[in-house]
PDB file of N, CA and C in Angstrom:
ATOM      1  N   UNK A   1       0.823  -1.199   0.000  1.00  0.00           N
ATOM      2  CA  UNK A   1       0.000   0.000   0.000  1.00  0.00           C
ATOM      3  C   UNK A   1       0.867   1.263   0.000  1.00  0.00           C
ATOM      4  N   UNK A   2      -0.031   2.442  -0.888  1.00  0.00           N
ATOM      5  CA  UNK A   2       1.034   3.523  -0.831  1.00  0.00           C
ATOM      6  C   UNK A   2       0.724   4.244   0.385  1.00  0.00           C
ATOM      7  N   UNK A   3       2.132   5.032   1.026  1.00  0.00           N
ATOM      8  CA  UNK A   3       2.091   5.113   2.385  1.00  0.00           C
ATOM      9  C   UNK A   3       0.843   6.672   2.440  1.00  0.00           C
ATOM     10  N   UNK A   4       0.579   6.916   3.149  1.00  0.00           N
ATOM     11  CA  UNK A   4      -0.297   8.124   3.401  1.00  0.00           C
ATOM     12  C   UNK A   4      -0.356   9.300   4.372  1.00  0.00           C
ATOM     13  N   UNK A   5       0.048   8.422   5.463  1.00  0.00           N
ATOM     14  CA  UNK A   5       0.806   9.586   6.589  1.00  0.00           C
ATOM     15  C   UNK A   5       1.847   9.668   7.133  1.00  0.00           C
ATOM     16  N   UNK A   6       2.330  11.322   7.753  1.00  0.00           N
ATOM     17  CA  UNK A   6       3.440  10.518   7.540  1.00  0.00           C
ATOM     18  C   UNK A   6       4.335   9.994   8.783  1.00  0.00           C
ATOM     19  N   UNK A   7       3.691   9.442   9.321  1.00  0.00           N
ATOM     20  CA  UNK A   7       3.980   8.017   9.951  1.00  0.00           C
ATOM     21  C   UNK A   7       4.257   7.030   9.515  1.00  0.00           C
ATOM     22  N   UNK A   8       3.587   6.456   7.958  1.00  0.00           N
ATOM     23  CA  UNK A   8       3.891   5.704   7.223  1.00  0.00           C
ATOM     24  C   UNK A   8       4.998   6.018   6.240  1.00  0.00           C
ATOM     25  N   UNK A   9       5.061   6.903   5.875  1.00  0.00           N
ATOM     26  CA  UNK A   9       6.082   7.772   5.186  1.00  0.00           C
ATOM     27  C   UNK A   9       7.265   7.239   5.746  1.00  0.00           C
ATOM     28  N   UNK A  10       7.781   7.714   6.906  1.00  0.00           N
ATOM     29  CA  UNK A  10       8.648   7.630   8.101  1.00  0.00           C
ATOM     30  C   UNK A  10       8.791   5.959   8.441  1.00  0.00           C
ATOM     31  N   UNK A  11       7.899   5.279   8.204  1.00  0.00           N
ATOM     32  CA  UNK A  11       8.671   3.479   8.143  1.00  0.00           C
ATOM     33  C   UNK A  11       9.023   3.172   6.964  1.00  0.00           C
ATOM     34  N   UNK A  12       8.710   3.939   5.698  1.00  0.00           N
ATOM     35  CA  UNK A  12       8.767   3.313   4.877  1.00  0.00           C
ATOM     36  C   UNK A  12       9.780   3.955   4.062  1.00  0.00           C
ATOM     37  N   UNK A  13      10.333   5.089   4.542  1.00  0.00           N
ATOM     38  CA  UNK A  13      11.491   5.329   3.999  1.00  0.00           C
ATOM     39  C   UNK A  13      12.752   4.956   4.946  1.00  0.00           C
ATOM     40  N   UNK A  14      12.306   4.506   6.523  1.00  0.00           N
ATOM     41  CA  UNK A  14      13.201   3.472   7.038  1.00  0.00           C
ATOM     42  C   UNK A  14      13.516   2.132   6.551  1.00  0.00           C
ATOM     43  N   UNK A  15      12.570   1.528   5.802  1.00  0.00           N
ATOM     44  CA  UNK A  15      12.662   0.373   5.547  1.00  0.00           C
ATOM     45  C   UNK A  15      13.812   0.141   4.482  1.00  0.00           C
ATOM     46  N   UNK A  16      13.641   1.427   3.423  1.00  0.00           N
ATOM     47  CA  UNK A  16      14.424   1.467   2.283  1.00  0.00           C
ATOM     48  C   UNK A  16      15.728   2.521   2.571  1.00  0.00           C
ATOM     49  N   UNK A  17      15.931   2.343   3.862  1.00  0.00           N
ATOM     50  CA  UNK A  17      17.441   3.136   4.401  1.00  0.00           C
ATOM     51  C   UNK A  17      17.489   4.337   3.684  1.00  0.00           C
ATOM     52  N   UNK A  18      16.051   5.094   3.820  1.00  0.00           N
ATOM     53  CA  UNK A  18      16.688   6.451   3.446  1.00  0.00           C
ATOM     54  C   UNK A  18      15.998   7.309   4.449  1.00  0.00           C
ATOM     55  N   UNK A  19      16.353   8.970   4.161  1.00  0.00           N
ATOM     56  CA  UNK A  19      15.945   9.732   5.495  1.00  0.00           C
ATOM     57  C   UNK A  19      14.525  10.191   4.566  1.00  0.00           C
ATOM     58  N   UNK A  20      13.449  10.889   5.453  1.00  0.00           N
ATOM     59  CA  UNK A  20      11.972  11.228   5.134  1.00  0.00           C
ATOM     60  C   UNK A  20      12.436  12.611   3.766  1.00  0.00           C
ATOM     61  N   UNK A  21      13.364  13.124   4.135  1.00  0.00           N
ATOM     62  CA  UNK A  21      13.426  14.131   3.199  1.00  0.00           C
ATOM     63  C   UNK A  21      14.183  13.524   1.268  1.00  0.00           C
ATOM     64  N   UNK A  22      14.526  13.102   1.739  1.00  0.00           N
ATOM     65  CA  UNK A  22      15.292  11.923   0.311  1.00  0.00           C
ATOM     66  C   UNK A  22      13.868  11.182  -0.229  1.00  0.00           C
ATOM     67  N   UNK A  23      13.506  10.192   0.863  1.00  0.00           N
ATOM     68  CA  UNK A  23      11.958   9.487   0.344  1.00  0.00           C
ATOM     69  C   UNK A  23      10.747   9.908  -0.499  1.00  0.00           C
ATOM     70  N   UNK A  24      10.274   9.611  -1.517  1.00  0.00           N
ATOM     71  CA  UNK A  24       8.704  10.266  -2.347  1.00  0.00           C
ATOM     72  C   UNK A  24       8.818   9.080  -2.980  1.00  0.00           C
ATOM     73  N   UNK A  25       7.665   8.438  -2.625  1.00  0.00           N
ATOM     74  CA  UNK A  25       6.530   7.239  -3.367  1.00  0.00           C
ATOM     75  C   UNK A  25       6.121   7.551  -4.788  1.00  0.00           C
ATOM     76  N   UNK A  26       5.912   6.723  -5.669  1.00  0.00           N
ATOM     77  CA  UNK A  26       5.052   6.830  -6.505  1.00  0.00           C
ATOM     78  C   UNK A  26       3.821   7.051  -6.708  1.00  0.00           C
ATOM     79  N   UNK A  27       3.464   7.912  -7.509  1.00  0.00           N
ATOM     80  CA  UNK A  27       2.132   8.201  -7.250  1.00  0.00           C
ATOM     81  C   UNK A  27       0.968   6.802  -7.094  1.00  0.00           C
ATOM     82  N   UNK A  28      -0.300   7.011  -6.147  1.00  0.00           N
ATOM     83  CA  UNK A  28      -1.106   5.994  -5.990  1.00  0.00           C
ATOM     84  C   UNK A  28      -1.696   6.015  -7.373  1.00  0.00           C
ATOM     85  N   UNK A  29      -1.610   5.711  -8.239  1.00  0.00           N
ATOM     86  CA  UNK A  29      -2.594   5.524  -9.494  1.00  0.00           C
ATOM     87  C   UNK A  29      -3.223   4.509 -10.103  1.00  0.00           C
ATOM     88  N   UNK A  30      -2.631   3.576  -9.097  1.00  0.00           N
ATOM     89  CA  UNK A  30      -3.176   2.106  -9.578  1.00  0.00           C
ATOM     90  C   UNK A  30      -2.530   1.273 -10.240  1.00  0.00           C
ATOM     91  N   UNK A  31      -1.071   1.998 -10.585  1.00  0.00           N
ATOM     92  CA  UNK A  31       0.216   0.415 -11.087  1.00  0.00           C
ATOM     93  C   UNK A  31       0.522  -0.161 -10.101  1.00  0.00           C
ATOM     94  N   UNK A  32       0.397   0.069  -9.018  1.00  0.00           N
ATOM     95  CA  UNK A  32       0.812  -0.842  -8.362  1.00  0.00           C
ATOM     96  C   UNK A  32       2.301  -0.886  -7.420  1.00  0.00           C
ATOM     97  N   UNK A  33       2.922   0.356  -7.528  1.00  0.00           N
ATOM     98  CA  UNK A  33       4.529   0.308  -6.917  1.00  0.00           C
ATOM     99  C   UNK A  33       4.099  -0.020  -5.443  1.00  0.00           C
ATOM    100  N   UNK A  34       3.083   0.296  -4.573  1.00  0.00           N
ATOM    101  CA  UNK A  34       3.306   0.376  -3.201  1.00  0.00           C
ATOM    102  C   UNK A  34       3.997   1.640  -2.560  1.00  0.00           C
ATOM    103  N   UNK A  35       4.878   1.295  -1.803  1.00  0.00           N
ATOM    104  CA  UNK A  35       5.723   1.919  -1.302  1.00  0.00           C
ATOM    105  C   UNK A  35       7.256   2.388  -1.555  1.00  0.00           C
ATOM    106  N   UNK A  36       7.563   1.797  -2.800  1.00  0.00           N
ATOM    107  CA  UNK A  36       8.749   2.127  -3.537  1.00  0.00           C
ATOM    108  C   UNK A  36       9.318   3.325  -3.445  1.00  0.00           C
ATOM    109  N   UNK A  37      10.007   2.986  -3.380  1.00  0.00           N
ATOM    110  CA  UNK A  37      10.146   5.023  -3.530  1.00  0.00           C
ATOM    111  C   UNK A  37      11.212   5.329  -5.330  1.00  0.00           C
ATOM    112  N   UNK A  38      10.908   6.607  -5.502  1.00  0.00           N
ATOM    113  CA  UNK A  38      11.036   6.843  -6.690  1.00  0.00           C
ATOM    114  C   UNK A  38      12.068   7.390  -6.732  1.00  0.00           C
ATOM    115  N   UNK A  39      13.006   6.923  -7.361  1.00  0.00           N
ATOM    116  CA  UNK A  39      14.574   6.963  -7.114  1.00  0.00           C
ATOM    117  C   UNK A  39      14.579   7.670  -8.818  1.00  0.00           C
ATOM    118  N   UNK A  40      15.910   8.379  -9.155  1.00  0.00           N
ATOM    119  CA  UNK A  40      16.245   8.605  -9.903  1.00  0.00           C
ATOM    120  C   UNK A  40      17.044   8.253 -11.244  1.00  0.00           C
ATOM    121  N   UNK A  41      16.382   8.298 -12.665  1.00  0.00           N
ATOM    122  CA  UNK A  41      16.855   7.793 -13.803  1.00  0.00           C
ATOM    123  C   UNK A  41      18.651   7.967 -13.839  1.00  0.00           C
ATOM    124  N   UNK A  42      19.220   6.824 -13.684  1.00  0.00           N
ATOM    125  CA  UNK A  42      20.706   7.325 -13.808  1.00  0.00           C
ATOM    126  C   UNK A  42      20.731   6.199 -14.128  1.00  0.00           C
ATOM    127  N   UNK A  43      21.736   6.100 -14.845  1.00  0.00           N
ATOM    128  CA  UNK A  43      22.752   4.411 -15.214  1.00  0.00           C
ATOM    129  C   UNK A  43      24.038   4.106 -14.240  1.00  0.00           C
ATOM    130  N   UNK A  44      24.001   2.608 -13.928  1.00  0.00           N
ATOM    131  CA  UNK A  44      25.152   2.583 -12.867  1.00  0.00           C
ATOM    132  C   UNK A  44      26.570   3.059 -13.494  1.00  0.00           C
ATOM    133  N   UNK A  45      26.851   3.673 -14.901  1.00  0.00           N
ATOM    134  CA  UNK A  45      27.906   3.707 -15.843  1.00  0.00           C
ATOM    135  C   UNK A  45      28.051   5.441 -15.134  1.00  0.00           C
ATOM    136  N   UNK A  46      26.965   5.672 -14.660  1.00  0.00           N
ATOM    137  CA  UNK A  46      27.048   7.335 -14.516  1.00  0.00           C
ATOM    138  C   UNK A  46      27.373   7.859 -12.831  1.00  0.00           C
ATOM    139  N   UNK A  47      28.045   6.663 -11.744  1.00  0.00           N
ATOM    140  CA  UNK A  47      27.911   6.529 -10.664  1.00  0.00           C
ATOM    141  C   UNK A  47      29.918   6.378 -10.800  1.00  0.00           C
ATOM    142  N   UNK A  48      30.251   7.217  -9.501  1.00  0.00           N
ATOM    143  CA  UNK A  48      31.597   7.221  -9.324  1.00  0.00           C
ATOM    144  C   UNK A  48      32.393   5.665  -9.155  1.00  0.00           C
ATOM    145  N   UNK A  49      33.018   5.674 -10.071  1.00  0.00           N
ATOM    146  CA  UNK A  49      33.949   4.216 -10.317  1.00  0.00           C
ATOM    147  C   UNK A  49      34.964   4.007  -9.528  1.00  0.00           C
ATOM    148  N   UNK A  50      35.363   5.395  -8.570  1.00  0.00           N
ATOM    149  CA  UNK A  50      36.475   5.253  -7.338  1.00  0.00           C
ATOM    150  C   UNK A  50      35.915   5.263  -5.969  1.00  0.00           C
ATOM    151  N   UNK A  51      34.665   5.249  -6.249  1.00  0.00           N
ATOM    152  CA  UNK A  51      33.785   4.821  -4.799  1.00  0.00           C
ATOM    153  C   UNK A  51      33.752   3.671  -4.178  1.00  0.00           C
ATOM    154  N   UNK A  52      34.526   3.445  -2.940  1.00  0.00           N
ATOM    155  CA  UNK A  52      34.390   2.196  -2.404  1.00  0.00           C
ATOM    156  C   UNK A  52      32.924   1.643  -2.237  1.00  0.00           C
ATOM    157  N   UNK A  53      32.282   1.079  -3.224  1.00  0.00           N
ATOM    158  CA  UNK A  53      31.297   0.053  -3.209  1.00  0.00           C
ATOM    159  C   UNK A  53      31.476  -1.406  -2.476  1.00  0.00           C
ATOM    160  N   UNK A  54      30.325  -1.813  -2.449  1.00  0.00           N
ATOM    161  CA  UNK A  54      30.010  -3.349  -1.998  1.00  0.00           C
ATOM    162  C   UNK A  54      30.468  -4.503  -3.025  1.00  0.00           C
ATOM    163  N   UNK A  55      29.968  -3.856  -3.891  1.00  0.00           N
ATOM    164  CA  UNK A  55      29.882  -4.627  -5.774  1.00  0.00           C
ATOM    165  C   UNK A  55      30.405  -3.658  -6.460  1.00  0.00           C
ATOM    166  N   UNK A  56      31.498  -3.495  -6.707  1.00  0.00           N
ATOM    167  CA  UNK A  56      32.417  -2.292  -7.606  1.00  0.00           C
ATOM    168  C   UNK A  56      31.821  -2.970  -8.977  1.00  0.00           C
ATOM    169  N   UNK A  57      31.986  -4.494  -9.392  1.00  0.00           N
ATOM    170  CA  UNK A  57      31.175  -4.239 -10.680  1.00  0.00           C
ATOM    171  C   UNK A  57      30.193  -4.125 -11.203  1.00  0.00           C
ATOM    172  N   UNK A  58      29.033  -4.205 -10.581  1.00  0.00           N
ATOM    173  CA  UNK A  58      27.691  -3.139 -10.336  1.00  0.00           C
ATOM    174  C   UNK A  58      27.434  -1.729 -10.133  1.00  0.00           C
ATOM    175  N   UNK A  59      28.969  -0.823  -9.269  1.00  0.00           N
ATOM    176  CA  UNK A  59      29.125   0.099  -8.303  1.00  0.00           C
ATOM    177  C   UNK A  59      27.342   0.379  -7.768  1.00  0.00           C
ATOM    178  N   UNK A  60      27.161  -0.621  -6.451  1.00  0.00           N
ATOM    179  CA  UNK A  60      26.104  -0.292  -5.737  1.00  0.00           C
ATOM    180  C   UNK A  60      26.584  -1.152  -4.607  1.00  0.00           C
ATOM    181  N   UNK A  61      25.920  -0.788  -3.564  1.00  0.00           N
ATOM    182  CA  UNK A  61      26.087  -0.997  -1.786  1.00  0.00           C
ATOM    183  C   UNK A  61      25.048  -1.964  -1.506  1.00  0.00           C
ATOM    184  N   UNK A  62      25.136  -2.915  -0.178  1.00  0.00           N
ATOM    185  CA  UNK A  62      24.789  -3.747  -0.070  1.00  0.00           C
ATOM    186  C   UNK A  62      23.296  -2.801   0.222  1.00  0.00           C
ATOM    187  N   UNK A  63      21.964  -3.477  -0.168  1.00  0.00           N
ATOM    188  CA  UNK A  63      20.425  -3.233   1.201  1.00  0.00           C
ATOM    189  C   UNK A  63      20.016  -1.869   0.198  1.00  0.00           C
ATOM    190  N   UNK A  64      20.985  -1.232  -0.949  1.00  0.00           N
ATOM    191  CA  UNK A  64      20.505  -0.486  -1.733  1.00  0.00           C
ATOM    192  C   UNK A  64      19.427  -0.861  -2.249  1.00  0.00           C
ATOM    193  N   UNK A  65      18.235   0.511  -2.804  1.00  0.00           N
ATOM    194  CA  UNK A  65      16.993   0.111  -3.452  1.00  0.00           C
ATOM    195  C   UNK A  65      17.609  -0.033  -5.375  1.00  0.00           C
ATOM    196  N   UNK A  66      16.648  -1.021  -5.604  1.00  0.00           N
ATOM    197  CA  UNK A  66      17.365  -1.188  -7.001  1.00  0.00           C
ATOM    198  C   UNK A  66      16.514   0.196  -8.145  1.00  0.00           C
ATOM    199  N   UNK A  67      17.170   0.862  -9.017  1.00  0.00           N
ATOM    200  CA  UNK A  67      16.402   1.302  -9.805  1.00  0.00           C
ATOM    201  C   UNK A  67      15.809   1.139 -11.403  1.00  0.00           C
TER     202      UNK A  67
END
């Protein structure tokens, strides 16, 4: 379910390890995301390659949301 207050807001951008101000859901419109949160169009090719990552050949961190 998409979250609504923000109480729900606030678990559900805990859940996905981010802070309430970073967090925004997809709109409720009826596809179906839930609680996802709406992360930004980037390619992992466009993400710093000298960043100590989890998975340097992915460059993404472990418990990250996928986009």
């Amino acid at each position: 379910p998409c979250p609504q207050s923000l109480e729900e807001k606030a678990a559900a951008a805990k859940k996905y390890n981010m802070t309430l101000s970073e967090y925004e859901p997809y709109p409720d419109n009826g596809e179906g995301y839930g609680d996802y949160p709406k992360l930004p169009d980037r390619s992992q090719h466009e993400r710093d390659p000298w960043y100590k990552w989890d998975h340097p050949d992915l460059r993404r961190n472990w418990g990250e949301p996928v986009t």
